[in-house]
C-alpha atoms as a PDB file:
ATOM      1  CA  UNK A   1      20.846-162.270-143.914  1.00  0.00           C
ATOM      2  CA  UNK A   2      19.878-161.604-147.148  1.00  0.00           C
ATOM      3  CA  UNK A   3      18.232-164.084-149.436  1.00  0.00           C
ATOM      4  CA  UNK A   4      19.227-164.486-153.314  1.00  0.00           C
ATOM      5  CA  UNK A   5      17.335-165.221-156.693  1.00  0.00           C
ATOM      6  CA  UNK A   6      18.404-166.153-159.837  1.00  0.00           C
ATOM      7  CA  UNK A   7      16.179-167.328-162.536  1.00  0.00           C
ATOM      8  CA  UNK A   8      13.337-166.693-160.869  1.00  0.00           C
ATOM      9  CA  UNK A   9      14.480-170.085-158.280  1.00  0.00           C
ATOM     10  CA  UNK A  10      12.965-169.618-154.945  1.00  0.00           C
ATOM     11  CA  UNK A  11      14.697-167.721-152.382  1.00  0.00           C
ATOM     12  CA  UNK A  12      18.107-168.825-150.957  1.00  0.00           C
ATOM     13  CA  UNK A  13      21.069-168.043-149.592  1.00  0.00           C
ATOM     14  CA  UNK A  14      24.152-167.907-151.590  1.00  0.00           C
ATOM     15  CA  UNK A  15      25.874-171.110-152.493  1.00  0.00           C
ATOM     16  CA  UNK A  16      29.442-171.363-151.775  1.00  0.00           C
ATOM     17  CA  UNK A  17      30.112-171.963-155.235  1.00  0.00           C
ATOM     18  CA  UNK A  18      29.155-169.478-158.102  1.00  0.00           C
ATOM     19  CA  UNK A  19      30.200-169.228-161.694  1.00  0.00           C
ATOM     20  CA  UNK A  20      30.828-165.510-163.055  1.00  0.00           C
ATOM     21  CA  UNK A  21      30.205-164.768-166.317  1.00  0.00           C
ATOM     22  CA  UNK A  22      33.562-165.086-167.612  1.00  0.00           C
ATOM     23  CA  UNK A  23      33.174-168.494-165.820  1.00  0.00           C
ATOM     24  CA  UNK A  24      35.549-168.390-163.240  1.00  0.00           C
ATOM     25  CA  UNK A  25      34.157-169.804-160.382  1.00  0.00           C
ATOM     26  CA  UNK A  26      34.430-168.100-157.082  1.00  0.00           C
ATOM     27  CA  UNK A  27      34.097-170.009-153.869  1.00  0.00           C
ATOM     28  CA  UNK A  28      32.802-168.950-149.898  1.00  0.00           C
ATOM     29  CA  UNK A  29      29.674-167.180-150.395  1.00  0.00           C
ATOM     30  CA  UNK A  30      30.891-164.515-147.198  1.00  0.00           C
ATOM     31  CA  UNK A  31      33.479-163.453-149.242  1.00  0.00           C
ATOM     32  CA  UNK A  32      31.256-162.396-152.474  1.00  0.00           C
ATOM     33  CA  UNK A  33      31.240-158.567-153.499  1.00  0.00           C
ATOM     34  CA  UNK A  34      27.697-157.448-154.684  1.00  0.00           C
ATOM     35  CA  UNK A  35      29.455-157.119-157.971  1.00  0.00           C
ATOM     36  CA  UNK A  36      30.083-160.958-158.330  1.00  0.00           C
ATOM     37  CA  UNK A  37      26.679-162.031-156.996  1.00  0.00           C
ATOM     38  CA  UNK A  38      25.451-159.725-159.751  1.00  0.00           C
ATOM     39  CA  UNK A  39      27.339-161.256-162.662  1.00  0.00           C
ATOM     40  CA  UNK A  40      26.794-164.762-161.557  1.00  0.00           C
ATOM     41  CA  UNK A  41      23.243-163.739-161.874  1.00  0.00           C
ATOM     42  CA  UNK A  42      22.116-163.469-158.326  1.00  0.00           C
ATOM     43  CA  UNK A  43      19.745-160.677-157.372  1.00  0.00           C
ATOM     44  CA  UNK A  44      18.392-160.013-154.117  1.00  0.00           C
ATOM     45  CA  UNK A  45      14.949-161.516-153.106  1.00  0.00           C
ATOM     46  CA  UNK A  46      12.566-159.311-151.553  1.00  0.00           C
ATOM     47  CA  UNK A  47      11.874-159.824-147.946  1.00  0.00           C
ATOM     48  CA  UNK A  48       8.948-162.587-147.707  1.00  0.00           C
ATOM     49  CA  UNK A  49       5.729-161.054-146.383  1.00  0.00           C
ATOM     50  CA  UNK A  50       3.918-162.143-143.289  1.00  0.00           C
ATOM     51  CA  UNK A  51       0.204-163.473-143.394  1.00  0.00           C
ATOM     52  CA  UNK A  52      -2.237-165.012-140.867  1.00  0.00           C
ATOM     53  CA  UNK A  53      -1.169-169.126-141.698  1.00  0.00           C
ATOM     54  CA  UNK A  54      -4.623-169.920-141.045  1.00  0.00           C
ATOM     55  CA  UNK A  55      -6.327-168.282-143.992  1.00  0.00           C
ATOM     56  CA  UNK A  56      -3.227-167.720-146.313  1.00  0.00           C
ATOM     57  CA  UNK A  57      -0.050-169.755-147.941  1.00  0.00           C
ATOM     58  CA  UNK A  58       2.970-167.482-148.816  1.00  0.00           C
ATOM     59  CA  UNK A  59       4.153-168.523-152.423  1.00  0.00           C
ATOM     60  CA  UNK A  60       6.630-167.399-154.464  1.00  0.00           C
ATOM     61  CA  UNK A  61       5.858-166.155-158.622  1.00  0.00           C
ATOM     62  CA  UNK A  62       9.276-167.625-160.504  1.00  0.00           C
ATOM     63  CA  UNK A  63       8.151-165.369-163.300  1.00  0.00           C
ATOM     64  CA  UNK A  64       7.876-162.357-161.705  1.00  0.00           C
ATOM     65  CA  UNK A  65      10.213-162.981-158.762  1.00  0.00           C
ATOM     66  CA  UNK A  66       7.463-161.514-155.806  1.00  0.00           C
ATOM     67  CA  UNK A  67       6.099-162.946-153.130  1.00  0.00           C
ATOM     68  CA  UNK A  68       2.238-163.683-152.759  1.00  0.00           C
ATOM     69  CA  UNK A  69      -0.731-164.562-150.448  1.00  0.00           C
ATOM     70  CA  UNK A  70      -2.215-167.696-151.763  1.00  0.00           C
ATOM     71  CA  UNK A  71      -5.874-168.131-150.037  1.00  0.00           C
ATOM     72  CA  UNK A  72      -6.344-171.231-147.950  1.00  0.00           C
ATOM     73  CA  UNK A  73      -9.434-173.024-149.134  1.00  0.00           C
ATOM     74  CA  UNK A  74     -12.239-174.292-146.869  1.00  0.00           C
ATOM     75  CA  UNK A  75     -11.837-177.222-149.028  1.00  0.00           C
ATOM     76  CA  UNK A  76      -8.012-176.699-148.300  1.00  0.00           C
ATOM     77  CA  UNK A  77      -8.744-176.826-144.814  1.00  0.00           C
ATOM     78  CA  UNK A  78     -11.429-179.706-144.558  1.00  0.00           C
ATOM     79  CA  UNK A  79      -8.048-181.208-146.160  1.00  0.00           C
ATOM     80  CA  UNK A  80      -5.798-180.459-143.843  1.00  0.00           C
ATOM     81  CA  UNK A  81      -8.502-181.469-141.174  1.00  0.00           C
ATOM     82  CA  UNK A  82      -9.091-184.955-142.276  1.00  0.00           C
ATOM     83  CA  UNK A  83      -5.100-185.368-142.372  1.00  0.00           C
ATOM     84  CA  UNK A  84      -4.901-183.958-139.041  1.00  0.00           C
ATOM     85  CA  UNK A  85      -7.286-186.346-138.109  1.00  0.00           C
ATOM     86  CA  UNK A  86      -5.563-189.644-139.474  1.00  0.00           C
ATOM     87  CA  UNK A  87      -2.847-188.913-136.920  1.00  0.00           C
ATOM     88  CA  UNK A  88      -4.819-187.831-134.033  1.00  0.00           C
ATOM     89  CA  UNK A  89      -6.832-190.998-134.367  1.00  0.00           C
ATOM     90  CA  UNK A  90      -3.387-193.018-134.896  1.00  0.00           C
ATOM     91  CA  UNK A  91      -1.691-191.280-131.593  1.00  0.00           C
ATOM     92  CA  UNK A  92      -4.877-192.459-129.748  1.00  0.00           C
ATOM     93  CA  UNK A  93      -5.205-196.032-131.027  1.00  0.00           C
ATOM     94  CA  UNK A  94      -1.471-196.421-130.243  1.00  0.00           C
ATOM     95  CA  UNK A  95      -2.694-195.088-126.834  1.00  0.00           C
ATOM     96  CA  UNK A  96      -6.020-197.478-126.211  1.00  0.00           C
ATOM     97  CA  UNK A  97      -3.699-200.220-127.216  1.00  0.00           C
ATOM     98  CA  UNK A  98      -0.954-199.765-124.753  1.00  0.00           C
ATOM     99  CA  UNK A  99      -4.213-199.366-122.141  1.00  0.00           C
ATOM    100  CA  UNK A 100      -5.684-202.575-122.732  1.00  0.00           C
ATOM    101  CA  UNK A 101      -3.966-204.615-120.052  1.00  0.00           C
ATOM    102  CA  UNK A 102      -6.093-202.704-117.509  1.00  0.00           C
ATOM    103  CA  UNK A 103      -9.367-204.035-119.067  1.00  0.00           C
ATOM    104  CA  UNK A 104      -7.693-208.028-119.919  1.00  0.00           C
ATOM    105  CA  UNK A 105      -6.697-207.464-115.691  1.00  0.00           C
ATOM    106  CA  UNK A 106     -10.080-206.486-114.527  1.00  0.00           C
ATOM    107  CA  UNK A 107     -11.502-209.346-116.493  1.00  0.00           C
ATOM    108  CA  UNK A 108      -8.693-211.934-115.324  1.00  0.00           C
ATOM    109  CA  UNK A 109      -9.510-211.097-111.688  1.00  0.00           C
ATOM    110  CA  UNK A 110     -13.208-211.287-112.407  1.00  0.00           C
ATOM    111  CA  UNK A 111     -13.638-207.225-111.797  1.00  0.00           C
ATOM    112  CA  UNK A 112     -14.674-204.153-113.252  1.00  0.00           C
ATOM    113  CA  UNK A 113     -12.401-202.025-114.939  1.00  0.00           C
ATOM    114  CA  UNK A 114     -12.880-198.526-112.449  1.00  0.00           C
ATOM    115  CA  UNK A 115     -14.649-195.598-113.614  1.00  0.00           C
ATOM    116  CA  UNK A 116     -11.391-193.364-113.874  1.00  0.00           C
ATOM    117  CA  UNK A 117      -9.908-196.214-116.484  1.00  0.00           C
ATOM    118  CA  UNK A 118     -13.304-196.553-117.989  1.00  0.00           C
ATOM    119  CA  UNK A 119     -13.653-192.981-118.700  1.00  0.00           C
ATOM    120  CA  UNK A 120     -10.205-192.308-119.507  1.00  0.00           C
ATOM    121  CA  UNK A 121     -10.853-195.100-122.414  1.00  0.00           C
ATOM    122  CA  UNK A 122     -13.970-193.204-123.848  1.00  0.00           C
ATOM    123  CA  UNK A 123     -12.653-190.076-123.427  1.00  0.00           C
ATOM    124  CA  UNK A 124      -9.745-191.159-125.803  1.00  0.00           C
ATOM    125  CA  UNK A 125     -12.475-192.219-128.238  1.00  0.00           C
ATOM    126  CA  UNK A 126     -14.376-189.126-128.590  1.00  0.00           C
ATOM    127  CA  UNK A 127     -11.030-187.568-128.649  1.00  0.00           C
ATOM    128  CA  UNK A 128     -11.772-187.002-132.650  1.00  0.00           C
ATOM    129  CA  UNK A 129     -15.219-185.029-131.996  1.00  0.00           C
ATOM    130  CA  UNK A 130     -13.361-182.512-130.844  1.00  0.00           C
ATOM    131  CA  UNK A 131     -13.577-179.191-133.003  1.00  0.00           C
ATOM    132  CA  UNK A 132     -10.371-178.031-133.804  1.00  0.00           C
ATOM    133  CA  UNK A 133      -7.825-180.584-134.911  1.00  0.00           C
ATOM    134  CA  UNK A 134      -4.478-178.558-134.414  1.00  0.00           C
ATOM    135  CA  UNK A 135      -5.702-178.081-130.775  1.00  0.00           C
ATOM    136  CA  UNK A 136      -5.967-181.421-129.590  1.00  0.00           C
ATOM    137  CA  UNK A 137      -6.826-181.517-125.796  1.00  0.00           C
ATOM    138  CA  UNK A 138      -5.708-185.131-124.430  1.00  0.00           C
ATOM    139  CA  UNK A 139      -7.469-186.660-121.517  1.00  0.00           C
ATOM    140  CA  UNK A 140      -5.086-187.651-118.674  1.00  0.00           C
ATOM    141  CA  UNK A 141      -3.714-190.939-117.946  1.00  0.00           C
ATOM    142  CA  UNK A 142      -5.113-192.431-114.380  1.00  0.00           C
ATOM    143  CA  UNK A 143      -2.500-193.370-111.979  1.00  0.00           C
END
């Protein structure tokens, strides 16, 4: 389905409701002719282009009413990283917290807290050393 511009407004489908130039107002946007949608001021939108979303931002020029790649930053990304980040290391505090009753049980029963537990723990803590924060690679939980 085609998407619509008017004014230079970022691409969108029709709204049900459009106001001609004689202002009548015309309602159900599947029932528009092309000749309507023209003299409401409408034009067609050209098809958005496709980019790699790692290195580029699709953006849309109001003035001229194109489409265009927008480079992504390494600051961008060291951005994007450190956000990434925030909610990686939320997810596994969240996750260390609900864990904690095995180490306040091993120390109630005067024990150790086992190696698979104990690892599982640290492995969860160097869970933000890891290199790529969109690929996230949790450790599993111990049975």
């Amino acid at each position: 389905m085609a998407l619509y511009t008017k004014n230079g407004c970022w691409p969108q489908h029709l709204p049900d409701l459009i106001q001609l130039e004689d202002e009548s107002i015309r309602t159900d946007a599947t029932t528009y002719t092309d000749e309507e949608i023209a003299s409401a001021g409408w034009t067609v939108a050209p098809d958005p282009i496709t980019c790699d979303p790692a290195t580029h931002r699709v953006k849309w020029n109001s003035e001229t009413s194109e489409w265009y790649l927008d480079e992504i930053t390494a600051e961008d990304i060291a951005v994007r990283n450190e956000e990434l980040i925030k909610g990686v290391r939320s997810e596994r505090n969240s996750i260390l917290d609900d864990t904690d009753y095995m180490v306040i049980k091993a120390l109630e029963a005067g024990t150790t807290l086992s190696d698979e537990w104990t690892n599982y723990r640290q492995a969860l803590r160097d869970i933000t050393n890891q290199d790529d924060p969109l690929n996230i690679v949790w450790p599993d939980k111990p049975e």
